[in-house]
PDB file of N, CA and C in Angstrom:
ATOM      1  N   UNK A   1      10.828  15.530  -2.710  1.00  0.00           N
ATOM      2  CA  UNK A   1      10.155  14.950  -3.843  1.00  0.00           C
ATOM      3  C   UNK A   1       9.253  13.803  -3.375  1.00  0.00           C
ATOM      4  N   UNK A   2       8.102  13.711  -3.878  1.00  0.00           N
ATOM      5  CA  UNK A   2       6.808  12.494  -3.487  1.00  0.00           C
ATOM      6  C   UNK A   2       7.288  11.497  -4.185  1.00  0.00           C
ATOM      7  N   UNK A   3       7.789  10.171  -3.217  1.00  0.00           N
ATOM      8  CA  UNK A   3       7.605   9.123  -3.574  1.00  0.00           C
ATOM      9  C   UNK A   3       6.470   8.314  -4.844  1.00  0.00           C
ATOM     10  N   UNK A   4       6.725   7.082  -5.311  1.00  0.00           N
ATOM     11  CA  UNK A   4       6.078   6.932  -6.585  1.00  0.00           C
ATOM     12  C   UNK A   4       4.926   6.319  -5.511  1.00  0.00           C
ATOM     13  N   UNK A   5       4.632   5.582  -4.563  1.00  0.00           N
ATOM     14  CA  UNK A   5       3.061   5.480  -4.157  1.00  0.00           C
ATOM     15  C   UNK A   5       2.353   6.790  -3.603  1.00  0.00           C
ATOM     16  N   UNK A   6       3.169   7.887  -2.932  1.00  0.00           N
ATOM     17  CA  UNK A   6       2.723   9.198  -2.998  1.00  0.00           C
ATOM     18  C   UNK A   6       1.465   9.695  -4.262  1.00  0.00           C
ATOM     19  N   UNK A   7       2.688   9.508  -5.668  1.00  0.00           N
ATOM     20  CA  UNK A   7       2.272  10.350  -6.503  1.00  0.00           C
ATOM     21  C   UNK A   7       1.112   9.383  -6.949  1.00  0.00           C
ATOM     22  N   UNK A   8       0.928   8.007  -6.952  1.00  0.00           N
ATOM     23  CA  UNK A   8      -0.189   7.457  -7.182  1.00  0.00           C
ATOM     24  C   UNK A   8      -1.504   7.479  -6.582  1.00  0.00           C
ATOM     25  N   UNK A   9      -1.544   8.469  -5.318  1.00  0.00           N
ATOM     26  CA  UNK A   9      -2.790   8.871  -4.467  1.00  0.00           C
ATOM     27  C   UNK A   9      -2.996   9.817  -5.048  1.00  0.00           C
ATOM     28  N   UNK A  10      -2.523  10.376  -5.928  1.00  0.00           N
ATOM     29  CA  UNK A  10      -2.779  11.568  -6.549  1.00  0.00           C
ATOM     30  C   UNK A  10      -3.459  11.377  -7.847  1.00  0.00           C
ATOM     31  N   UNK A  11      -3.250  10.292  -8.585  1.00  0.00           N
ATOM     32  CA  UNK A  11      -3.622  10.286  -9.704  1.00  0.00           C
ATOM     33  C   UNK A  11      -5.175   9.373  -9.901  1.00  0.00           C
ATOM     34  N   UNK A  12      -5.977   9.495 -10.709  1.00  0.00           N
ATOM     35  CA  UNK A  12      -7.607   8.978 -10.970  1.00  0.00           C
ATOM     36  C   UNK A  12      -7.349   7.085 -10.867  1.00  0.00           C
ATOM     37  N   UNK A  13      -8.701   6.977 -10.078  1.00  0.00           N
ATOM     38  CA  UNK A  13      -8.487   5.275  -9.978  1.00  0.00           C
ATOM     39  C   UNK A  13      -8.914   4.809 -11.342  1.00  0.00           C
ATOM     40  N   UNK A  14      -8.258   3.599 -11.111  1.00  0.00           N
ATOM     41  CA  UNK A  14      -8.295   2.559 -12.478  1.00  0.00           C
ATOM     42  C   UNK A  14      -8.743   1.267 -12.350  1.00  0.00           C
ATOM     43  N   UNK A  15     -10.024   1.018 -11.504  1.00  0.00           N
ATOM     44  CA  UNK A  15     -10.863   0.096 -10.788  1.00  0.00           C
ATOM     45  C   UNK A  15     -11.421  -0.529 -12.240  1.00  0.00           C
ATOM     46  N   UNK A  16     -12.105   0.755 -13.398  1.00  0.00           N
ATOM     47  CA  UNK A  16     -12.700   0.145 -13.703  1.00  0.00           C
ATOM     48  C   UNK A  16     -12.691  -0.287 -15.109  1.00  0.00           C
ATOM     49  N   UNK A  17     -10.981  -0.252 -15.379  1.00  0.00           N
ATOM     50  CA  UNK A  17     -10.194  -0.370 -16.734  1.00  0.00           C
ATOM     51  C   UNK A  17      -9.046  -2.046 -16.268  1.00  0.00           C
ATOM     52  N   UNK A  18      -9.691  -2.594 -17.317  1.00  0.00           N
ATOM     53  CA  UNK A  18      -8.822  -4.059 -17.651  1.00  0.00           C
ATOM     54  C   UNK A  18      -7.165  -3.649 -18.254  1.00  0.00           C
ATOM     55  N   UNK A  19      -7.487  -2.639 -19.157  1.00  0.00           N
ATOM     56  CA  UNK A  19      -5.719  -2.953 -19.793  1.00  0.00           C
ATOM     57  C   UNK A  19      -5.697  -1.507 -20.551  1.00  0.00           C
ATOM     58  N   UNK A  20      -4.293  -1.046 -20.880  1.00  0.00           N
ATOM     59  CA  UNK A  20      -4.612   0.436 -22.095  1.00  0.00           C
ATOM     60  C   UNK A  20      -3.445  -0.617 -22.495  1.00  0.00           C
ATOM     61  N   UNK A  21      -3.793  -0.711 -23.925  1.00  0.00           N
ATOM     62  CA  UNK A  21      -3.598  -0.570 -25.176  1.00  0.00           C
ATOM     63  C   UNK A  21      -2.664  -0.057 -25.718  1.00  0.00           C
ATOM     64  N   UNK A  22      -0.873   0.436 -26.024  1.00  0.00           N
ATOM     65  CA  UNK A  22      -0.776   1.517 -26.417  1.00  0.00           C
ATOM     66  C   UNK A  22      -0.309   1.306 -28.274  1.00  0.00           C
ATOM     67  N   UNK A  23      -0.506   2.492 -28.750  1.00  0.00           N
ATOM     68  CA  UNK A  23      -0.482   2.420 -30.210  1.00  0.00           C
ATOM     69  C   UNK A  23       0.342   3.252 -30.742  1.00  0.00           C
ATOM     70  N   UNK A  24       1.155   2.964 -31.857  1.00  0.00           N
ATOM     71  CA  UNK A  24       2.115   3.472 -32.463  1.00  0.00           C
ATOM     72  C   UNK A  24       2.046   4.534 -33.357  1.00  0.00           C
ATOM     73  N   UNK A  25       2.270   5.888 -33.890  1.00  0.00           N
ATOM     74  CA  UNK A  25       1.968   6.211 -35.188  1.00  0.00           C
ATOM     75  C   UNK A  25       1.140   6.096 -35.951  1.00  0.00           C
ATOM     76  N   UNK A  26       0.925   4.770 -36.447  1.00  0.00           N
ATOM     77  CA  UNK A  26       0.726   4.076 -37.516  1.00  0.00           C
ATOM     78  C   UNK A  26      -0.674   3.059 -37.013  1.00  0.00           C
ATOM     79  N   UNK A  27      -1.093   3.715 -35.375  1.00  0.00           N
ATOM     80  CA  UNK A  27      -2.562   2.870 -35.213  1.00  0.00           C
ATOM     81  C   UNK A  27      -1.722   1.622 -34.440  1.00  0.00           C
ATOM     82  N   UNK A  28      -0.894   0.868 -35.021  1.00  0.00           N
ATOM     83  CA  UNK A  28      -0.434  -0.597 -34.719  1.00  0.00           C
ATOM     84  C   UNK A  28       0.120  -0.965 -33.389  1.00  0.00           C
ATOM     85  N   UNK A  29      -0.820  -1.992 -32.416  1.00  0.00           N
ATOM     86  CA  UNK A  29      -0.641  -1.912 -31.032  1.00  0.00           C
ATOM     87  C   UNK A  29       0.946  -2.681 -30.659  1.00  0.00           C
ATOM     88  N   UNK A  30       1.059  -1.502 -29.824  1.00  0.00           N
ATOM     89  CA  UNK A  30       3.066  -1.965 -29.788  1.00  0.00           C
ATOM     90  C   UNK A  30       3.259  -2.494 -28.021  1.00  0.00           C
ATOM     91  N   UNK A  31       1.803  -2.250 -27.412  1.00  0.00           N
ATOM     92  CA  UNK A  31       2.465  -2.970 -25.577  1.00  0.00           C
ATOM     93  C   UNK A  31       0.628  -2.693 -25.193  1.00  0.00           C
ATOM     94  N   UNK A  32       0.442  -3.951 -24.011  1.00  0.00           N
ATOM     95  CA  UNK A  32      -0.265  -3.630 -23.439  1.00  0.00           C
ATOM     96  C   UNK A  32      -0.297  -3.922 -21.857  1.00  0.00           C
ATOM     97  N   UNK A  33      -0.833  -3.032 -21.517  1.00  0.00           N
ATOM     98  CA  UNK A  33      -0.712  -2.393 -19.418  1.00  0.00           C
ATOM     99  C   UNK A  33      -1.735  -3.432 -19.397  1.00  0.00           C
ATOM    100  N   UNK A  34      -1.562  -4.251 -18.655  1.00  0.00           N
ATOM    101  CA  UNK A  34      -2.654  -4.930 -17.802  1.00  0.00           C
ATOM    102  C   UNK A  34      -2.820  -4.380 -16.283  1.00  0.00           C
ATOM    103  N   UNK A  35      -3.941  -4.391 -15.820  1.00  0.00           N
ATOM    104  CA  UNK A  35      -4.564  -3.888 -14.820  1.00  0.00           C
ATOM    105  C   UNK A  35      -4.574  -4.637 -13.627  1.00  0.00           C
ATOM    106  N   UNK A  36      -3.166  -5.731 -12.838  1.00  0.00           N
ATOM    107  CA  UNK A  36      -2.924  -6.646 -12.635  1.00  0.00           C
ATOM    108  C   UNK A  36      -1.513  -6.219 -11.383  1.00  0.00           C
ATOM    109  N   UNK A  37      -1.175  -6.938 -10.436  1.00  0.00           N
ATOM    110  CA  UNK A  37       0.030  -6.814  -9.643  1.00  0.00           C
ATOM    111  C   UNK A  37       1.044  -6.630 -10.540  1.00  0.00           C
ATOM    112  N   UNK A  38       1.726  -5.788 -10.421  1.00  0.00           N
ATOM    113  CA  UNK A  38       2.911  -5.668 -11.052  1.00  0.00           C
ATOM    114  C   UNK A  38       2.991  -4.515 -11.990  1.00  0.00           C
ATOM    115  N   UNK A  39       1.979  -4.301 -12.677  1.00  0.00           N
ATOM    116  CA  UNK A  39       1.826  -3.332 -13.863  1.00  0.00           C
ATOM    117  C   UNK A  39       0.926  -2.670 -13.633  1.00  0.00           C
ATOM    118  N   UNK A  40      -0.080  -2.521 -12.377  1.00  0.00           N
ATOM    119  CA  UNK A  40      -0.699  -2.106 -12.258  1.00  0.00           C
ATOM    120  C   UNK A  40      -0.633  -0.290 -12.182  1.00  0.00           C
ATOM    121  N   UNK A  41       0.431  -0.010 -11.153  1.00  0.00           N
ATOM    122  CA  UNK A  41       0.936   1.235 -11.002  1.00  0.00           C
ATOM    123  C   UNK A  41       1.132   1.843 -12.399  1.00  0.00           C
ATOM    124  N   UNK A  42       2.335   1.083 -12.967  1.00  0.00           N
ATOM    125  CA  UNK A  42       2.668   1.906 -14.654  1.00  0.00           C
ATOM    126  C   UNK A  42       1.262   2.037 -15.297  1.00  0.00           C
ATOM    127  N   UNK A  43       0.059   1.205 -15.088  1.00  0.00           N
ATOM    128  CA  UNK A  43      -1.445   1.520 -16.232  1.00  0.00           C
ATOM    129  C   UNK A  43      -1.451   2.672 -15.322  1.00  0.00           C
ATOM    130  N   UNK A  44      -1.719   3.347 -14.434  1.00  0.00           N
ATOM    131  CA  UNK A  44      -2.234   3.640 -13.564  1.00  0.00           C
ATOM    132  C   UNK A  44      -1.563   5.512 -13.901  1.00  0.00           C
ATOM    133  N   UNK A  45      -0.136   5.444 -14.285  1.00  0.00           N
ATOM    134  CA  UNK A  45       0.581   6.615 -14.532  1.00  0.00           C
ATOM    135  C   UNK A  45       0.025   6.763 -16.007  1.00  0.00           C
ATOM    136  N   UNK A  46      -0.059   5.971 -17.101  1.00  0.00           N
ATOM    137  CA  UNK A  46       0.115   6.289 -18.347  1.00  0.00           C
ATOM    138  C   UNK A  46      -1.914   6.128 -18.469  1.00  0.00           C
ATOM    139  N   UNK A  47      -2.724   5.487 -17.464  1.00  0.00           N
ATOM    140  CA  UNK A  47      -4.207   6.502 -17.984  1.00  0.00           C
ATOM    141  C   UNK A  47      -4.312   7.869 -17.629  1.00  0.00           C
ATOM    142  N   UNK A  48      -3.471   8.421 -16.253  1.00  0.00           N
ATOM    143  CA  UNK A  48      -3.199   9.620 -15.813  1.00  0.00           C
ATOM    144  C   UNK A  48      -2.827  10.791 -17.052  1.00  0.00           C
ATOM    145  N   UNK A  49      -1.623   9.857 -18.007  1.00  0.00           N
ATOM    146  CA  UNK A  49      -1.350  11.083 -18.719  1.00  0.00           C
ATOM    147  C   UNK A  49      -2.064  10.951 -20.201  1.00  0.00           C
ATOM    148  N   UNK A  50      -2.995   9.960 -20.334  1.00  0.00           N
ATOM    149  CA  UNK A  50      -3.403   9.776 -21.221  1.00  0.00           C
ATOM    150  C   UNK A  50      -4.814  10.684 -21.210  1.00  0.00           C
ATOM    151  N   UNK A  51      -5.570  10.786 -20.311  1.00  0.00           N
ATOM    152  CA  UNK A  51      -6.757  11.401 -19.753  1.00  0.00           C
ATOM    153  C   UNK A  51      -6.213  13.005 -19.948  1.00  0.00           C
ATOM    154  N   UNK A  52      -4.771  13.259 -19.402  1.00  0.00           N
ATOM    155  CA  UNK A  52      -4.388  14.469 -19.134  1.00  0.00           C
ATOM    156  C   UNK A  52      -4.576  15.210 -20.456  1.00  0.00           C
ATOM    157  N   UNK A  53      -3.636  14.362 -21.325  1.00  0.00           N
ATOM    158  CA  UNK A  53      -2.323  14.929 -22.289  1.00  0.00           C
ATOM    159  C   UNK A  53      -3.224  14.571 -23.896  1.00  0.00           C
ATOM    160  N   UNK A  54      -4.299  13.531 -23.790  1.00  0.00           N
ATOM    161  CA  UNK A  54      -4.778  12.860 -24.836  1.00  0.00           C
ATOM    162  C   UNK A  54      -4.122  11.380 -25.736  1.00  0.00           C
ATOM    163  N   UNK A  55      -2.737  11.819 -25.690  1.00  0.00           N
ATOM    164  CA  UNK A  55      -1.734  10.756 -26.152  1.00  0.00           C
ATOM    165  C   UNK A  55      -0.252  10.791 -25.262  1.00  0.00           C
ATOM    166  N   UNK A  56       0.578  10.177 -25.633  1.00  0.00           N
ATOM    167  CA  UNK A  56       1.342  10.263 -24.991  1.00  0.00           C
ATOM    168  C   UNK A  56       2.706  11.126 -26.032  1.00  0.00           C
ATOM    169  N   UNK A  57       3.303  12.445 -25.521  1.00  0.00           N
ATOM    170  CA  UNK A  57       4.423  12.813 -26.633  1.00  0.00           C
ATOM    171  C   UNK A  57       5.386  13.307 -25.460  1.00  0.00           C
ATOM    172  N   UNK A  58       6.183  13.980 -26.091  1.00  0.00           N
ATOM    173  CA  UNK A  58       7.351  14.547 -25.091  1.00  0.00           C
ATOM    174  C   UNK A  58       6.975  14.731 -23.841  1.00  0.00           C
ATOM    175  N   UNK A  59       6.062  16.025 -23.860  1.00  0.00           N
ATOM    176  CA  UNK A  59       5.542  16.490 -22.536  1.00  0.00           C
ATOM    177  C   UNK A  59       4.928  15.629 -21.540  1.00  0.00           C
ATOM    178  N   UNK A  60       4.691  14.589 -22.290  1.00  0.00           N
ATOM    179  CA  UNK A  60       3.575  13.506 -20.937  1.00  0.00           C
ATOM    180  C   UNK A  60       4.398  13.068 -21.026  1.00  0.00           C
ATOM    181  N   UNK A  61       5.217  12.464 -21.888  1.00  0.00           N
ATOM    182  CA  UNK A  61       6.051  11.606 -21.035  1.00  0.00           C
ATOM    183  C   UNK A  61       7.232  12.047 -19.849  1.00  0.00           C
ATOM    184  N   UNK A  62       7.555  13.126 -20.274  1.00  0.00           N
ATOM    185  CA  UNK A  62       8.613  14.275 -18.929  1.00  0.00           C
ATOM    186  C   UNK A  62       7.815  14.085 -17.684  1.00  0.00           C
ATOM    187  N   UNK A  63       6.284  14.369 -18.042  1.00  0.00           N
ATOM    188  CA  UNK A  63       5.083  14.242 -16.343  1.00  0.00           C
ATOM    189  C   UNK A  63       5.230  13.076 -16.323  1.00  0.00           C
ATOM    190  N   UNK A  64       5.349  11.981 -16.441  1.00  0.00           N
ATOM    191  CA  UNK A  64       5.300  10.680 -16.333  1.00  0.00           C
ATOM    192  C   UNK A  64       6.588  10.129 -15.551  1.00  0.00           C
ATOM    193  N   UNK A  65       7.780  10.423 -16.413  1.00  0.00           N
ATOM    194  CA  UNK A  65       8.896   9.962 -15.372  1.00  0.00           C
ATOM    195  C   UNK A  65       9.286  10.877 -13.924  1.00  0.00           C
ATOM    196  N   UNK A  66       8.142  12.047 -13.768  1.00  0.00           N
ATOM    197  CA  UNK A  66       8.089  12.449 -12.865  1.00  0.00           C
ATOM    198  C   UNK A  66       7.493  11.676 -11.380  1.00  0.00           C
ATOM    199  N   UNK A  67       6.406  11.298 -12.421  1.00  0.00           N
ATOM    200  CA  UNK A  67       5.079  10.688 -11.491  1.00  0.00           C
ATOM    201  C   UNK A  67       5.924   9.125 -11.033  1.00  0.00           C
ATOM    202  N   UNK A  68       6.731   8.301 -11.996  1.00  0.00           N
ATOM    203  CA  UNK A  68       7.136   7.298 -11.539  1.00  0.00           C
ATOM    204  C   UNK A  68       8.562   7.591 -10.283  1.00  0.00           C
ATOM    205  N   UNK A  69       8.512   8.749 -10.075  1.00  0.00           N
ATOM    206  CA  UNK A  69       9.550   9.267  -8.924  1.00  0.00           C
ATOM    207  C   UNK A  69      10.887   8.629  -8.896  1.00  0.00           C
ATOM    208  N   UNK A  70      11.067   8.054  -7.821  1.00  0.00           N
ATOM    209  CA  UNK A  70      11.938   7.013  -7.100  1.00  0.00           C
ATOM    210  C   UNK A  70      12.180   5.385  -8.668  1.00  0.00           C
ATOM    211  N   UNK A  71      11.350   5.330  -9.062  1.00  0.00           N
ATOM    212  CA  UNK A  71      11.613   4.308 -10.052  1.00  0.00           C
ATOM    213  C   UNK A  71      12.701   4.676 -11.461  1.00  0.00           C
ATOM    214  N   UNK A  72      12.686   6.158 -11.728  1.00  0.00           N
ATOM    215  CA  UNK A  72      12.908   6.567 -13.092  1.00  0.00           C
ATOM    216  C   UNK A  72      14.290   6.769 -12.653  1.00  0.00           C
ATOM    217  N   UNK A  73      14.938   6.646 -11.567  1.00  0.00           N
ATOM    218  CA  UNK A  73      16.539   6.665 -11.439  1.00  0.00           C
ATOM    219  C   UNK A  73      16.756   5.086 -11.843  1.00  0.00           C
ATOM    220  N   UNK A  74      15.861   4.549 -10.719  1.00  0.00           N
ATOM    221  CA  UNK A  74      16.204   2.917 -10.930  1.00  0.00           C
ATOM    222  C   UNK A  74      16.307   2.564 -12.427  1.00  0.00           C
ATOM    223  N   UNK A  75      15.442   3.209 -13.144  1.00  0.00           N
ATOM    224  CA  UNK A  75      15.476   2.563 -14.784  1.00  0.00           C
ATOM    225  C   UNK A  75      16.761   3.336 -15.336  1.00  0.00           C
ATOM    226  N   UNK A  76      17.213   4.129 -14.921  1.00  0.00           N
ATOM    227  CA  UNK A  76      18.127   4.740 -15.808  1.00  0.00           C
ATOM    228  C   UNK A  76      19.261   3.887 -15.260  1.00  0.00           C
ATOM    229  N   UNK A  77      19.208   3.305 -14.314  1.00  0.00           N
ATOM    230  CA  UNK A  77      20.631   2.945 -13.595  1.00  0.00           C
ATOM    231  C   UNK A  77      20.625   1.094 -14.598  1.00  0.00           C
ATOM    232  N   UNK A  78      19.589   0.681 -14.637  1.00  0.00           N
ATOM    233  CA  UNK A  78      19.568  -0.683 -15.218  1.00  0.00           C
ATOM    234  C   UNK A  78      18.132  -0.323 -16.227  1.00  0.00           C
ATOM    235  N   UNK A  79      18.525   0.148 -17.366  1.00  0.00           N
ATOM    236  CA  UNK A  79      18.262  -0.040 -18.165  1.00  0.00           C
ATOM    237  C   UNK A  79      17.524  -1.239 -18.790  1.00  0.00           C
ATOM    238  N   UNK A  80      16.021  -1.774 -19.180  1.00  0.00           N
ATOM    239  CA  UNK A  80      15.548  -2.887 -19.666  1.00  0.00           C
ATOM    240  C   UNK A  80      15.116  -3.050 -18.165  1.00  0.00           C
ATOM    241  N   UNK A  81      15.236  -3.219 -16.974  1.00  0.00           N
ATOM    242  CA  UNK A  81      14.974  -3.316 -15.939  1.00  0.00           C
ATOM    243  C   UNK A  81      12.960  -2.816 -15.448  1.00  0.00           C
ATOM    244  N   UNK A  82      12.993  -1.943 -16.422  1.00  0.00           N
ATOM    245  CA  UNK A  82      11.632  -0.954 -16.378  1.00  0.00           C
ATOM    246  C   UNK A  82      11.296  -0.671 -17.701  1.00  0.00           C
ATOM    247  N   UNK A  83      10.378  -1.701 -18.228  1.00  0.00           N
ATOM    248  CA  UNK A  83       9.724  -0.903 -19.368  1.00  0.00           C
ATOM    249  C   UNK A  83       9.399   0.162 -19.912  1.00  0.00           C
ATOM    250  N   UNK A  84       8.322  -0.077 -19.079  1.00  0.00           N
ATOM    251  CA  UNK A  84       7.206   0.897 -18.884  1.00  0.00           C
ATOM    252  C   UNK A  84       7.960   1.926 -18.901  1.00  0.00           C
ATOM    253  N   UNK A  85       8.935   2.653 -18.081  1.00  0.00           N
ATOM    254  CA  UNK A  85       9.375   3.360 -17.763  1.00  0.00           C
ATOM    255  C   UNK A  85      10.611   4.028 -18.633  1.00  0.00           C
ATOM    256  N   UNK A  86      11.505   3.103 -19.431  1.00  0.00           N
ATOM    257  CA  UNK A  86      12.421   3.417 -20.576  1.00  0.00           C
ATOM    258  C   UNK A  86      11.349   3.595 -21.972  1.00  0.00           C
ATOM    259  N   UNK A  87      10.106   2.924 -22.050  1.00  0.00           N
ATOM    260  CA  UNK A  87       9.243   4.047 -22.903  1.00  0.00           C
ATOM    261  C   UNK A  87       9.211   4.967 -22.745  1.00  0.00           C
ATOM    262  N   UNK A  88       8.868   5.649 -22.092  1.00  0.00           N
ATOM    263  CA  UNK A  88       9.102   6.800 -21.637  1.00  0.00           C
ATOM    264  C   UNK A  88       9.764   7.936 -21.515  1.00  0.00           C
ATOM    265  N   UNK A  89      11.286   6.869 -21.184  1.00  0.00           N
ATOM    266  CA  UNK A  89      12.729   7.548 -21.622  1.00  0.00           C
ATOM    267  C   UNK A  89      12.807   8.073 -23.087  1.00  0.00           C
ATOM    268  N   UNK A  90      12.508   6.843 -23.577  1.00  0.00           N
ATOM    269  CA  UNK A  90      12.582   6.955 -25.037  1.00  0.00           C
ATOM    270  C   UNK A  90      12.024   8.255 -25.688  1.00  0.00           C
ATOM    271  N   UNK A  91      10.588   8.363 -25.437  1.00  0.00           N
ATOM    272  CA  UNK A  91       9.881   9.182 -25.757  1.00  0.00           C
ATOM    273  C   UNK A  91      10.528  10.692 -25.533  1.00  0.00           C
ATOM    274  N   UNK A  92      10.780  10.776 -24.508  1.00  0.00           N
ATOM    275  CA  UNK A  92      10.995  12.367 -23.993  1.00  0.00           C
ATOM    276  C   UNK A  92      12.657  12.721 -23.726  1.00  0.00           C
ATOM    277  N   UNK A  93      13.625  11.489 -24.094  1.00  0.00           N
ATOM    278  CA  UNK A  93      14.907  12.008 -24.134  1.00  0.00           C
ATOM    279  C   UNK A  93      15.522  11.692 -25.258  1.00  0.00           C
ATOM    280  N   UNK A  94      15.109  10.604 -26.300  1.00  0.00           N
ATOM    281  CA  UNK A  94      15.682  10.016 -27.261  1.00  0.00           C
ATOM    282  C   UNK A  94      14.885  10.443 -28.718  1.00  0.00           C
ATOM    283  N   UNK A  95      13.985  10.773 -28.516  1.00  0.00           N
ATOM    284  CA  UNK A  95      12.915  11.575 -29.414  1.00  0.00           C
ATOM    285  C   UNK A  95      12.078  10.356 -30.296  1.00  0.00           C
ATOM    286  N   UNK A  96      11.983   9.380 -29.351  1.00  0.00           N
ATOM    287  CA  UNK A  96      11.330   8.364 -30.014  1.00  0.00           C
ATOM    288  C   UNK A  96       9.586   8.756 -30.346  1.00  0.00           C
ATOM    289  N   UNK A  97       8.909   8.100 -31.385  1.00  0.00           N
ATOM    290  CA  UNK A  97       7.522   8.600 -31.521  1.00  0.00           C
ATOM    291  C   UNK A  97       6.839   8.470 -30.505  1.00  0.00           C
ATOM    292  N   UNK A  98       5.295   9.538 -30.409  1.00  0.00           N
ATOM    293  CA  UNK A  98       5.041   9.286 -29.051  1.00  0.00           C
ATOM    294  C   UNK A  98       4.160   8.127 -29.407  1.00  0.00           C
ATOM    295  N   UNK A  99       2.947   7.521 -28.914  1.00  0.00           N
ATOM    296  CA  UNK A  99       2.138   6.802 -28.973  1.00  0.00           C
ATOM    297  C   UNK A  99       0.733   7.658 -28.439  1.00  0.00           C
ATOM    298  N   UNK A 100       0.104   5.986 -28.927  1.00  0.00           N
ATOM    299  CA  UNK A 100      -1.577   6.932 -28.438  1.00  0.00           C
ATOM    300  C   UNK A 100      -2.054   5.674 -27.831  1.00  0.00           C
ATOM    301  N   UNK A 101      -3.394   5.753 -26.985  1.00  0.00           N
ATOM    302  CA  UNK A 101      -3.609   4.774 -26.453  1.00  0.00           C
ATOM    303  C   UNK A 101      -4.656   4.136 -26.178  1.00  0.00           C
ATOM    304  N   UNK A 102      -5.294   2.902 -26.175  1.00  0.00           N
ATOM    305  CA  UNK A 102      -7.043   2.768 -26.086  1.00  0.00           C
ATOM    306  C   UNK A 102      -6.962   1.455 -24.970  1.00  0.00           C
ATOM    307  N   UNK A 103      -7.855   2.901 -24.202  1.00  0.00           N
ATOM    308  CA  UNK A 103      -8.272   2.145 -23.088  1.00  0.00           C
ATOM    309  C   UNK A 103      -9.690   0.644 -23.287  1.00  0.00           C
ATOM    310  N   UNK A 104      -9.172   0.110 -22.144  1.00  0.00           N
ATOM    311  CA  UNK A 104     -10.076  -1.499 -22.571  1.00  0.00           C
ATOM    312  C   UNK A 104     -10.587  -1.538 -20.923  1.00  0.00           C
ATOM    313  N   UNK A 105     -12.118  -1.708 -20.692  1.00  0.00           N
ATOM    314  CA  UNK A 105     -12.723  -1.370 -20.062  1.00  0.00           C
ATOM    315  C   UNK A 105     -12.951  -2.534 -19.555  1.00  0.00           C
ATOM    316  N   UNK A 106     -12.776  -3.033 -17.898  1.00  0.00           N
ATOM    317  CA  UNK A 106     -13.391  -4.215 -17.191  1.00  0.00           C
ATOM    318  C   UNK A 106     -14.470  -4.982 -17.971  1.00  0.00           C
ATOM    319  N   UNK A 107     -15.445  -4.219 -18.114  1.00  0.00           N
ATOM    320  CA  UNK A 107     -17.007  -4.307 -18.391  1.00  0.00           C
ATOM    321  C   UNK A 107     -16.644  -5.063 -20.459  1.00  0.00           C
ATOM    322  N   UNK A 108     -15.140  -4.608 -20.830  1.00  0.00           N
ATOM    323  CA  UNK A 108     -15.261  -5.088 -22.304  1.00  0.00           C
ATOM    324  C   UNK A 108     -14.542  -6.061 -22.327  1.00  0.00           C
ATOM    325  N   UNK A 109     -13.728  -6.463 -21.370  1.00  0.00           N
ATOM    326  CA  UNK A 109     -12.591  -8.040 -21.389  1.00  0.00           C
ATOM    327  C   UNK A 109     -13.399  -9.242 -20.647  1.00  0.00           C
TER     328      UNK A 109
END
């Protein structure tokens, strides 16, 4: 199985995106990815499946805790430990709603 910086050579650069946005149901912004050390990777998986998938629902999120590899045990093992990543959970094992997401462009922050 490809490690999670593996699977990030794989996925489209995000040079030229400040933050995604993500949105609830209901339009109403519930988290935002900054484009920054630390969070950079998780923007980096969820413009991947956002570009892919259009929004994020079951199925992107299943490709997603794929793509975060090696991390998505770590979140299951400590829980709250990984956001980004128990969204995710949520989404595709707990049947939480999916979200949708708007990207925010270098060039617009």
């Amino acid at each position: 199985m490809a490690t999670f910086q593996e699977q990030l050579s794989t996925l489209p650069a995000t040079d030229d995106i400040a933050a995604i946005v993500l949105l609830n149901p209901a339009g109403e912004a519930v988290h935002r990815l900054e484009n920054q050390p630390g969070t950079a990777g998780s923007l980096r998986v969820y413009h991947a499946l956002v570009k892919r998938h259009g929004h994020i629902d079951r199925k992107a999120a299943r490709e997603g805790l794929e793509l975060f590899a090696e991390h998505t045990a770590a979140a299951r093992a400590a829980p709250g430990s990984h956001p980004n990543i128990d969204r995710l959970l949520a989404i595709a094992e707990d049947n939480a709603p999916g979200l949708r997401a708007r990207v925010v462009l270098a060039s617009e922050s």
